[in-house]
Protein backbone atom coordinates (compact mmCIF):
# COMPACT_ATOMS: atom_id res chain seq x y z
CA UNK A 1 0.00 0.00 0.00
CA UNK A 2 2.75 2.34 0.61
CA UNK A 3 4.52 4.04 -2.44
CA UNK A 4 7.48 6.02 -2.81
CA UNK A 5 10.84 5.89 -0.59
CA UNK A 6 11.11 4.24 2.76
CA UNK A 7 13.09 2.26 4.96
CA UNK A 8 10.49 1.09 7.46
CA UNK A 9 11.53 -0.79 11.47
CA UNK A 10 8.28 -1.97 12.98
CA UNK A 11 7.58 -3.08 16.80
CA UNK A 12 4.40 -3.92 17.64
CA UNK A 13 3.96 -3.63 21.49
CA UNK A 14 2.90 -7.04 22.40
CA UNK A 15 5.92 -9.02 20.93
CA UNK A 16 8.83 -6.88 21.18
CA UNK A 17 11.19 -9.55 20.48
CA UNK A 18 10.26 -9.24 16.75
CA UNK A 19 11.17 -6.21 14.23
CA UNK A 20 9.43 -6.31 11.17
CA UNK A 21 11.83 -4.45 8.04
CA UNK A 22 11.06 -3.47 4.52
CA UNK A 23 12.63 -0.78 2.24
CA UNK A 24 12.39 0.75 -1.04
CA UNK A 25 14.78 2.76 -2.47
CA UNK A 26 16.32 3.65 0.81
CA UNK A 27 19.32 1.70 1.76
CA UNK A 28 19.03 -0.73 5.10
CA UNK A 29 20.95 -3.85 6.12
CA UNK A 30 20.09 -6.34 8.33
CA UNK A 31 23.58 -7.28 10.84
CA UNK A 32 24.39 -11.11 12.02
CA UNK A 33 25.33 -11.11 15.43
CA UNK A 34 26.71 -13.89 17.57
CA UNK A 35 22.97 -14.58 19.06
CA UNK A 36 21.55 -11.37 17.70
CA UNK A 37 20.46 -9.43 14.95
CA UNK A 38 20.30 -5.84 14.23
CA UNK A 39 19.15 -3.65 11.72
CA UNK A 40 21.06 -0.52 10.09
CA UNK A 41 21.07 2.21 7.12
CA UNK A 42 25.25 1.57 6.37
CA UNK A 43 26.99 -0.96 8.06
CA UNK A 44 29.81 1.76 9.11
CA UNK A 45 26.84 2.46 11.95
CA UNK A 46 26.93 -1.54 13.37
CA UNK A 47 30.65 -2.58 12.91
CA UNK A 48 31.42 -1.83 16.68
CA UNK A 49 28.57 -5.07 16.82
CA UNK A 50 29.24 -7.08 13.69
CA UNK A 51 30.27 -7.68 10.48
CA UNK A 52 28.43 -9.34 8.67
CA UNK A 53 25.37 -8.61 7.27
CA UNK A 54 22.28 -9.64 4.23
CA UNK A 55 21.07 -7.10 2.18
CA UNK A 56 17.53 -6.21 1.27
CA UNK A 57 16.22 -5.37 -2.36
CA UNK A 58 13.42 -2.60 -3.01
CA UNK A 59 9.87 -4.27 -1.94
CA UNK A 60 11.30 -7.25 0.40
CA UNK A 61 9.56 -7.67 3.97
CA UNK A 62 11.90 -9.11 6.77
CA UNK A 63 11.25 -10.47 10.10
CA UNK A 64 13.88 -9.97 12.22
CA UNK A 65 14.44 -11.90 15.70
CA UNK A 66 17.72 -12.76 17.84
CA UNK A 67 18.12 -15.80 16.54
CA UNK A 68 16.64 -15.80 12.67
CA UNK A 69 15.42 -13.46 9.67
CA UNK A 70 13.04 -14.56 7.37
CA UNK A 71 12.85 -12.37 3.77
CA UNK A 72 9.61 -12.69 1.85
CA UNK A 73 9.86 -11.47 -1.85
CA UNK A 74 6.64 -8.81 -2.74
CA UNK A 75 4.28 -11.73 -3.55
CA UNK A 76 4.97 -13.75 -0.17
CA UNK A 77 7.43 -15.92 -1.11
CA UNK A 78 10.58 -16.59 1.03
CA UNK A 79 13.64 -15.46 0.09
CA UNK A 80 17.39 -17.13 0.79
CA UNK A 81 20.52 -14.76 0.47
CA UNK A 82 24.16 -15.32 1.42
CA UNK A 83 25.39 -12.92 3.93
CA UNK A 84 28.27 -10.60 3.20
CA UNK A 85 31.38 -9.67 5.42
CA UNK A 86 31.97 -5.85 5.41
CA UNK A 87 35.57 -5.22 4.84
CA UNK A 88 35.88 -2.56 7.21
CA UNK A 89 37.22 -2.30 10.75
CA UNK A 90 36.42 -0.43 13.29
CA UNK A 91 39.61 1.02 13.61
CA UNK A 92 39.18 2.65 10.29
CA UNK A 93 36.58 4.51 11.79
CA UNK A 94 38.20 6.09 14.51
CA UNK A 95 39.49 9.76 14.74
CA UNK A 96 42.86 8.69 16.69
CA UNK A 97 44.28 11.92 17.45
CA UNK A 98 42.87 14.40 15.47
CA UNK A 99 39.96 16.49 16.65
CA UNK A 100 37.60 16.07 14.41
CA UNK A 101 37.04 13.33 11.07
CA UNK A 102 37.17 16.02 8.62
CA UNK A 103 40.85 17.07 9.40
CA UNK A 104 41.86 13.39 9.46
CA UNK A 105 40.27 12.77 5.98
CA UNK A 106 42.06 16.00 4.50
CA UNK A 107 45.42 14.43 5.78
CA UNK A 108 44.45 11.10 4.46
CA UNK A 109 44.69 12.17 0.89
CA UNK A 110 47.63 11.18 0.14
CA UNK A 111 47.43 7.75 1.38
CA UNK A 112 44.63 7.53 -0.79
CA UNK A 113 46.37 8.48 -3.56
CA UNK A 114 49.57 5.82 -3.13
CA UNK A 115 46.54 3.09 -2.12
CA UNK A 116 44.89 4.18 -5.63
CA UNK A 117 48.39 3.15 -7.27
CA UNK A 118 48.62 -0.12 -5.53
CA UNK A 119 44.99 -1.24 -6.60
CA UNK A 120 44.98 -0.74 -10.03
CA UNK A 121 48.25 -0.92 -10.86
CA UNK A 122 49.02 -4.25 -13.08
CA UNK A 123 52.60 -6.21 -13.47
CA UNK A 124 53.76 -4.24 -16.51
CA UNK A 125 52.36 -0.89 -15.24
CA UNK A 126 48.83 -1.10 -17.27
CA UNK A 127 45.48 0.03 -15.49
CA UNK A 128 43.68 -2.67 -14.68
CA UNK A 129 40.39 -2.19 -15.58
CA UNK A 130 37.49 -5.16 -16.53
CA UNK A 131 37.50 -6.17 -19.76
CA UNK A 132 34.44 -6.08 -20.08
CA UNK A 133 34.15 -2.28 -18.86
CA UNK A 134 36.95 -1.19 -21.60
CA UNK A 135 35.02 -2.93 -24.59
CA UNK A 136 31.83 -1.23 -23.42
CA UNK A 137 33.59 2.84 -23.05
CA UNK A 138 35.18 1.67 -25.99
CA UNK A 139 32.04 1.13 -28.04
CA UNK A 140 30.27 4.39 -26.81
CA UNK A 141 30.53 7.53 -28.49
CA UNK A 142 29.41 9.90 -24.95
CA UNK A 143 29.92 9.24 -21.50
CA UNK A 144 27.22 11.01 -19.49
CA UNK A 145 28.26 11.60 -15.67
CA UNK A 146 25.60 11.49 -13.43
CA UNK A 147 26.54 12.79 -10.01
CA UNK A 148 25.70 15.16 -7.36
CA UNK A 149 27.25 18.21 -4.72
CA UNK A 150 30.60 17.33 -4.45
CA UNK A 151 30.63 14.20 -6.51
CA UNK A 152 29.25 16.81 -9.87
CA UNK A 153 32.10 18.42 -8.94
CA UNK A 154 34.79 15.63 -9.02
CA UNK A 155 33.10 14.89 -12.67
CA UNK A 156 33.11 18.38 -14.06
CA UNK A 157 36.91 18.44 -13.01
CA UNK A 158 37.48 14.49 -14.34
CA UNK A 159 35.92 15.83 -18.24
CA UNK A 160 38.49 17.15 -20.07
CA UNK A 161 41.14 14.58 -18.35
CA UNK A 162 38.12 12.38 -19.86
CA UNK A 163 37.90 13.89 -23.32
CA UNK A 164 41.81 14.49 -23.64
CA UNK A 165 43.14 10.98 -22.94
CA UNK A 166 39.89 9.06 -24.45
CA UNK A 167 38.84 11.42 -27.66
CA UNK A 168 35.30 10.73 -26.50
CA UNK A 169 32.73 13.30 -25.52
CA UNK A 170 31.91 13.58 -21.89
CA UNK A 171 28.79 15.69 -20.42
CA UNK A 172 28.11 16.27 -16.85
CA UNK A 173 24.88 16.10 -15.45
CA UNK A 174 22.76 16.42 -11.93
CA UNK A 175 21.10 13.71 -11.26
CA UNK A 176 18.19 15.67 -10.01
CA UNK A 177 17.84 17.42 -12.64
CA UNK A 178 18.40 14.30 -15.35
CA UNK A 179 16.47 12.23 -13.81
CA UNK A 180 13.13 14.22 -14.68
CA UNK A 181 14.55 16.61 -17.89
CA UNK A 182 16.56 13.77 -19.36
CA UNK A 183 18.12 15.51 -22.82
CA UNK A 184 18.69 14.08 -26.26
CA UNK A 185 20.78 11.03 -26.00
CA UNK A 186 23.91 9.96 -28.18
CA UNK A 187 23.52 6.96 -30.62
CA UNK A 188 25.96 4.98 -28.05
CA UNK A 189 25.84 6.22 -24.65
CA UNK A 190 27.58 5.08 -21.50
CA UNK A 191 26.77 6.45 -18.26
CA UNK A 192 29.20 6.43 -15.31
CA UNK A 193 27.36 7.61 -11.56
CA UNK A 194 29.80 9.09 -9.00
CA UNK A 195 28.30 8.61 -5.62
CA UNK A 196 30.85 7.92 -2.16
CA UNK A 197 28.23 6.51 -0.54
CA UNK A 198 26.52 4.85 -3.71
CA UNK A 199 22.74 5.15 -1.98
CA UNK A 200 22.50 8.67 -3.32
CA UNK A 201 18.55 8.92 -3.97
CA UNK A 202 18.62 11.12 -7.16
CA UNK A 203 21.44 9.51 -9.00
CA UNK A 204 19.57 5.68 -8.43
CA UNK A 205 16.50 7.24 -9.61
CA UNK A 206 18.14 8.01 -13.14
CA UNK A 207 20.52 4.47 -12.95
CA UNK A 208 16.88 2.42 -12.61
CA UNK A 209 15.53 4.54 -15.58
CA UNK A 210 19.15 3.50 -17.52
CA UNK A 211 18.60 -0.30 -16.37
CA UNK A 212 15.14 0.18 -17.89
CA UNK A 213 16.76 1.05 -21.23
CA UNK A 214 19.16 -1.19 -21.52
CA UNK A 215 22.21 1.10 -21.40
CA UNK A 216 25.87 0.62 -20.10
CA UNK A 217 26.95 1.73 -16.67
CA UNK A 218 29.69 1.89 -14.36
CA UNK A 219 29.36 3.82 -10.64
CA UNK A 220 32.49 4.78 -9.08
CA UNK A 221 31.72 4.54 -5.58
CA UNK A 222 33.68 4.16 -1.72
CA UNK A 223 31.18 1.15 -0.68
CA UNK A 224 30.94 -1.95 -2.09
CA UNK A 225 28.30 -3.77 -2.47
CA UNK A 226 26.30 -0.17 -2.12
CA UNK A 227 22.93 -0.02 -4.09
CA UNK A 228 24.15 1.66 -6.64
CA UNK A 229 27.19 -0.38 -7.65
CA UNK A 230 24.66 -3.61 -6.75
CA UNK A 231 22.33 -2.11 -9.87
CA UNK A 232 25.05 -0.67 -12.14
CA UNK A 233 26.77 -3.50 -15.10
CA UNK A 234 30.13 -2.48 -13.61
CA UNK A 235 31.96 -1.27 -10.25
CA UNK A 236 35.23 0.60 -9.43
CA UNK A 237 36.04 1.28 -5.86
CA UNK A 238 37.85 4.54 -4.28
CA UNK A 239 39.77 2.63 -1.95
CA UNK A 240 39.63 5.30 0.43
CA UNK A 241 38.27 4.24 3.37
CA UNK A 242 35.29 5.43 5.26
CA UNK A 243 34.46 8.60 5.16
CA UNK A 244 32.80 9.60 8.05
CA UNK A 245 32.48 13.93 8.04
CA UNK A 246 29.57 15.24 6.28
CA UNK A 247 31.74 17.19 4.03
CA UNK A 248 33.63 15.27 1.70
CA UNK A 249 37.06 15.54 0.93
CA UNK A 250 39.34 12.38 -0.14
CA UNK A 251 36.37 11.10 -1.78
CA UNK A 252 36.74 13.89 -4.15
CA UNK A 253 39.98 13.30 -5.05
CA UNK A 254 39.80 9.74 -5.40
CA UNK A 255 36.53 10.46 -7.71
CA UNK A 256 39.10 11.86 -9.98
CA UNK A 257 41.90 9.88 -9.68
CA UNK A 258 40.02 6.74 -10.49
CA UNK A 259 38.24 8.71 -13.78
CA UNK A 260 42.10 9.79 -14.56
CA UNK A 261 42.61 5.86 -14.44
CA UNK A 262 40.01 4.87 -16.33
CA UNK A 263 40.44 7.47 -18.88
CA UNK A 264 44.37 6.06 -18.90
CA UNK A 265 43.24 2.35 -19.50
CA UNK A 266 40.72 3.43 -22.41
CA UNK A 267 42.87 5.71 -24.25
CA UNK A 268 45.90 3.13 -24.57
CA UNK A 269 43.63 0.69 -25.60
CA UNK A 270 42.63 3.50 -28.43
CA UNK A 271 46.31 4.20 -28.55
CA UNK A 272 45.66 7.63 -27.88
CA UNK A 273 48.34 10.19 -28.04
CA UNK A 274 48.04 12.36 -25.23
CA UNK A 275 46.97 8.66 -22.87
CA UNK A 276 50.46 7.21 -24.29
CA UNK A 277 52.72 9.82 -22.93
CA UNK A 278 51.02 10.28 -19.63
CA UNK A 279 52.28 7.87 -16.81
CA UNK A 280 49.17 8.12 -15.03
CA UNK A 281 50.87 6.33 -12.06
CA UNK A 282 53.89 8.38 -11.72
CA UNK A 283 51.44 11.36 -12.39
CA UNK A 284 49.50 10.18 -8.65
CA UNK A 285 52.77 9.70 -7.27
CA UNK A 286 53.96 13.29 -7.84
CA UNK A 287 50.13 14.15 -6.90
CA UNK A 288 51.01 12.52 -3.27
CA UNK A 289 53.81 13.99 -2.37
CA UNK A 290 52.03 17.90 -3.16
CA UNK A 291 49.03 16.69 -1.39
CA UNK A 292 51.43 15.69 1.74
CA UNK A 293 53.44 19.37 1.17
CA UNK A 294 49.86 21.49 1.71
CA UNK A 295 48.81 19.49 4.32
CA UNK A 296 51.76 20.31 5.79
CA UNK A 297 50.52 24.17 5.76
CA UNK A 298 47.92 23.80 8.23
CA UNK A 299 49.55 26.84 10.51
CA UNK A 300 49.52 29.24 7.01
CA UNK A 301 46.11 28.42 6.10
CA UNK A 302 45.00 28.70 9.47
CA UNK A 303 46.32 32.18 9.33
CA UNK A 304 44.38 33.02 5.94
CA UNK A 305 41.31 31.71 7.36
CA UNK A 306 41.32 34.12 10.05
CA UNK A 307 42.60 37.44 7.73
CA UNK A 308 40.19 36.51 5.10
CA UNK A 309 37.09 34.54 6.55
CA UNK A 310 36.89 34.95 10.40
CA UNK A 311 33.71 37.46 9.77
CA UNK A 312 32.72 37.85 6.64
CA UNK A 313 29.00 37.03 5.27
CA UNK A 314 29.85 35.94 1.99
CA UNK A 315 32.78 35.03 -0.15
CA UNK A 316 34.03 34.70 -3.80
CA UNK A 317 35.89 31.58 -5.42
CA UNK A 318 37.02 32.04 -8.85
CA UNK A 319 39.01 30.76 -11.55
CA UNK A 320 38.95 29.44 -15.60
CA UNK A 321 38.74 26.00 -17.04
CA UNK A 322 39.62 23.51 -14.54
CA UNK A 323 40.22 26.05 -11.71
CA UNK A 324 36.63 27.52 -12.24
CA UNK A 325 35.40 23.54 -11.59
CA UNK A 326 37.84 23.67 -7.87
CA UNK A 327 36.48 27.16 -7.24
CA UNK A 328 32.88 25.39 -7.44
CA UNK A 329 33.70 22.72 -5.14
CA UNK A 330 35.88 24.93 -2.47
CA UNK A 331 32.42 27.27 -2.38
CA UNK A 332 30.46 24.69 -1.41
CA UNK A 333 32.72 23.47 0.94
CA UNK A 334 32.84 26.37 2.63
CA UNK A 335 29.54 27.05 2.52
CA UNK A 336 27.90 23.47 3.60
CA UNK A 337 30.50 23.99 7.16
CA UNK A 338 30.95 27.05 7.96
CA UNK A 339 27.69 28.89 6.30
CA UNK A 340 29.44 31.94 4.90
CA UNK A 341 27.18 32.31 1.47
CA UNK A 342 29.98 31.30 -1.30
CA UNK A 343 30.02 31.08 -4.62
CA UNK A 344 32.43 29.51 -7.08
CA UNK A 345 32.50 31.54 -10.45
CA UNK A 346 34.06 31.62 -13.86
CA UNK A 347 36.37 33.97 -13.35
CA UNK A 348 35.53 35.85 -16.64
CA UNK A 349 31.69 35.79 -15.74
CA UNK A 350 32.11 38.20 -13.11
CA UNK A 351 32.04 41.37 -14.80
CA UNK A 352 28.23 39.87 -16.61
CA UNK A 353 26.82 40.78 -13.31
CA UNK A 354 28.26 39.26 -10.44
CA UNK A 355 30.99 41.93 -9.70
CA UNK A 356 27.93 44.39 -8.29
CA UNK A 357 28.03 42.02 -5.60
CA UNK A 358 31.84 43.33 -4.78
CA UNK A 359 31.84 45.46 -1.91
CA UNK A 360 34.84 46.55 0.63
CA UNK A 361 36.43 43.83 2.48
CA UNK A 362 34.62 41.22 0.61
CA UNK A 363 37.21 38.16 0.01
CA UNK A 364 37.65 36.98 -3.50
CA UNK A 365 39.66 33.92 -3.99
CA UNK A 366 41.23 33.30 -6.72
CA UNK A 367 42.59 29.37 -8.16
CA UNK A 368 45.56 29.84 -10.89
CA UNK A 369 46.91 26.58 -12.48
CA UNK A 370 46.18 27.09 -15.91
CA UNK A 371 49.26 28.71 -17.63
CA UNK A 372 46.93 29.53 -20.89
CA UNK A 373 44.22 31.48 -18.65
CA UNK A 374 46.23 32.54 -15.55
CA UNK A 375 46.97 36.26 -16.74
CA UNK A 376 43.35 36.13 -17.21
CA UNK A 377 41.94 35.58 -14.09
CA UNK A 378 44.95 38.00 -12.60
CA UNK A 379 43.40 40.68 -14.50
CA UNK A 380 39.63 39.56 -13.13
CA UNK A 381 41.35 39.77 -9.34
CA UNK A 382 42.68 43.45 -10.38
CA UNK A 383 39.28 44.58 -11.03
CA UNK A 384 37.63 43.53 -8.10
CA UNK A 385 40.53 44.85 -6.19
CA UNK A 386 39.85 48.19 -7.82
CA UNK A 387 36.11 47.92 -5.95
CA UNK A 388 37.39 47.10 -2.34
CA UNK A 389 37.96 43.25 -2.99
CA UNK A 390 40.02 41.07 0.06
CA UNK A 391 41.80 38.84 -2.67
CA UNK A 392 44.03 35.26 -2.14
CA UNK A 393 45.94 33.69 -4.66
CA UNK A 394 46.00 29.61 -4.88
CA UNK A 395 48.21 29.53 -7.48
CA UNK A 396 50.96 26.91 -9.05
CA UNK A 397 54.80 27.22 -7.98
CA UNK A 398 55.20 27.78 -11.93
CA UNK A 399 52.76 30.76 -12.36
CA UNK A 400 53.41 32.24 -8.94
CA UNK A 401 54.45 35.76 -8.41
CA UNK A 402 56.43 37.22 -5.24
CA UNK A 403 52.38 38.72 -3.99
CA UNK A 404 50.77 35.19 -4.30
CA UNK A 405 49.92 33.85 -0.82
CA UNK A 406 49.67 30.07 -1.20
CA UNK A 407 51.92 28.45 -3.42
CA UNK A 408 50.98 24.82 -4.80
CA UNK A 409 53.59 22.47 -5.99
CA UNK A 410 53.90 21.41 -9.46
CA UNK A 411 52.27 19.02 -11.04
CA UNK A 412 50.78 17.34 -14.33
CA UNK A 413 48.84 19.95 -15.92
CA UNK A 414 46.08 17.48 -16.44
CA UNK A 415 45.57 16.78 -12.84
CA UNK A 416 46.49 20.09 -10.99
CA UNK A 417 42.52 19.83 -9.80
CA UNK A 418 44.10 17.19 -6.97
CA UNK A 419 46.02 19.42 -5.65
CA UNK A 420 44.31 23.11 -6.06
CA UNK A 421 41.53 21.71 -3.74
CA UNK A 422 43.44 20.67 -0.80
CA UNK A 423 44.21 24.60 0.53
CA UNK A 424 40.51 25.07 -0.12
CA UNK A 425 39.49 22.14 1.86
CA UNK A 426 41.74 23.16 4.65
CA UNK A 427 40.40 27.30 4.49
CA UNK A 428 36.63 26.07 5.02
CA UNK A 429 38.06 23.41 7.88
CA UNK A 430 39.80 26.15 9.72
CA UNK A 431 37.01 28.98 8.95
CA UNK A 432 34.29 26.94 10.62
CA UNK A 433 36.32 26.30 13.68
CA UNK A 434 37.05 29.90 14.29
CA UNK A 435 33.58 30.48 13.81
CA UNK A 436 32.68 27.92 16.63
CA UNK A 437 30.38 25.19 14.94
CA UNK A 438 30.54 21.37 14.78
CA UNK A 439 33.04 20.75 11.47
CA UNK A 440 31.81 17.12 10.93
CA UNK A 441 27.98 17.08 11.45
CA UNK A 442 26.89 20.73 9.80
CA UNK A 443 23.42 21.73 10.53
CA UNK A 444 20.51 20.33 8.19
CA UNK A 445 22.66 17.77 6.26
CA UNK A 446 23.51 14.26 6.38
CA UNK A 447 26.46 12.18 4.49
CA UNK A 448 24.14 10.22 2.41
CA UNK A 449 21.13 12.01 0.87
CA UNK A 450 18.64 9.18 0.38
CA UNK A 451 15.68 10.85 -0.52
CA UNK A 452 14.94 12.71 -3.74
């Protein structure tokens, strides 16, 4: 009788002993215990009890007691299924000595990075990738990302790695918005979701309309066996482990790292130029070692936090190309944590409107990796200088002037996203706990949105 989403735990007061489940759309688990069971959204919330634990598919009822389950399919019938061992532990889900889980998941970056490297790295230094996952990208003439918040983000800064080391067409899309004003399609399209949690509500609403049509799919997700990668023809994991603060960070960057991987494997398989001369691996190893350098700057960026965002209502990130796709992503980091209204802009789509909006003291910062538009975006920072403008540079070692205030280290020009977002990350960390609010658990949001 009951349509839509839900994830429903029934008592009924005279037998309290017994939970009765069922769920569509909405993730829930049931756990094994050693003469229990339990019942949970993520297993990250039960591994402190167990670790092992039977999933549920849309329309399933479950009876759950201490010593049995019993799944019966919509029309009655009784269901077997193998349980699963979560490979997680409960270590990996402790803060150890940092203060909060967003801090220790900025610093974990470049673990993630090295760990990336180790799991799809094959003997002869190839990107191992399915078979059966290359033959499909290979045969499509579009990938369409579907993908929302932060993990649009990581696919508008994973396109033109995409595009470069592929030669195929990429378009980024929300899932909220695809799912119910779904454009023209290509003749061969493959669609690749981006999801860390992979029981993101909007972007399984547009993978069950893609099942429906038949159409190819990968999602690139941080849980396995997650709805999502359950319902998608193909899986690649972030590796990254659990990510437990509402704003996300290494996800992010493994989002794109794994893309840059894939787009790797399917351009030497196309013998692509540009994917030939780009040692993806090396590439992520030279990624690490910046990522571990900015970490390093947590006193600095500390210190610009306070100049530039102690007090302010509203700030300004900005940059071209690939800068203008961090500048999105460092705005809404800053804004989901700390609530200062920002906005990530185009740099040269300021002076269409947005520059009324500079007034004195407000701080503009501005991302520079881009050799091609850099002077460009210098000149954008001049003018809104000239109206009273706070401005910060981000800017790489090889485009930095003696003014610039936080230097990046050098890397591929392909992948300088990686590494431009890490200072960001750290600003909106350090700006929200000068302001005095809870950095993991911001008000009004939760880590996985599972409801359209």
């Amino acid at each position: 009788m009951i349509r839509g989403s839900y994830a429903f735990a029934l008592v009924e007061k005279n037998d309290p002993e017994t939970i009765y489940v069922a769920k569509n759309k909405s993730p829930l688990l049931i756990g094994l215990g050693d003469g229990f069971n339990v019942i949970c959204s993520d297993a990250l919330a039960m591994l402190d009890q167990t670790t092992h634990f039977v999933e549920i598919e849309d329309g399933e009822m479950v009876t759950v007691t201490a010593d049995a389950i019993e799944i019966e399919d919509p029309k009655g019938n009784l269901v077997y299924r193998e349980s699963y061992e979560a490979q997680l532990d409960l270590t990996d889900i402790e803060k150890g000595t940092y203060p909060y889980y967003m801090l220790k998941e900025i610093d974990d970056q470049p673990t993630v990075m090295r760990r990336l490297i180790q799991e799809y790295q094959g003997e002869s230094g190839e990107v191992v990738i399915d078979a059966a996952l290359k033959n499909e990208l290979l045969a499509s003439d579009r990938i369409y990302i579907i993908a929302c918040g932060t993990s649009n983000h990581a696919g508008w800064a994973a396109k033109s790695i995409l595009e470069k080391l592929t030669q195929i067409p990429v378009e980024v899309h929300l899932s909220s918005e695809f799912g119910y004003n779904m454009p023209l399609l290509s003749a061969k399209p493959f669609f690749l979701f981006l999801s860390q949690s992979g029981e993101t509500a909007d972007s399984r609403q547009v993978l069950v309309t893609i099942n429906q049509l038949g159409l190819p799919s990968l999602t690139i997700t941080n849980v396995a066996g997650s709805t999502l990668s359950r319902e998608a023809n193909h899986t690649l994991l972030l590796h990254a482990g659990p990510e437990i603060a509402v704003a996300s960070t290494k996800a992010y960057t493994a989002q794109i790292a794994v893309m840059t991987l894939l787009a790797k494997a399917i351009g030497d398989e196309k013998a692509v130029p540009e994917a030939l001369d780009f040692d993806v691996f090396h590439e992520l190893s030279i990624v690490a070692s910046a990522m571990e350098a900015l970490v390093d700057e947590k006193a600095v960026i500390s210190q610009f936090a306070e100049d530039f965002l102690s007090d302010t209502r509203n700030a300004f990130y900005i940059g071209r190309g690939n800068d203008y796709y961090v500048s999105m992503e460092a705005a809404l980091k800053l804004k989901e944590i700390s609530y200062i209204q920002a906005e990530g802009f185009a740099a040269g789509e300021l002076k269409h409107g947005t520059i009324a909006l500079i007034e004195e003291g407000t701080p503009v910062i501005g991302v520079i990796t881009e050799e091609v538009t850099g002077s460009h975006t210098r000149g954008n920072l001049k003018e809104v200088e000239s109206r009273g403008a706070h401005t910060l540079v981000i800017v790489s070692q090889e485009l930095a002037k003696a003014t610039d205030q936080i230097i990046l280290p050098n890397v591929h020009p392909l992948v300088t996203s990686l590494v431009a977002v890490v200072p960001t990350q750290l600003l909106a960390y350090f700006a929200t706990l000068q302001r005095g609010f809870d950095v993991d658990k911001p008000r009004n949001l939760a880590k996985s949105v599972t409801v359209e």
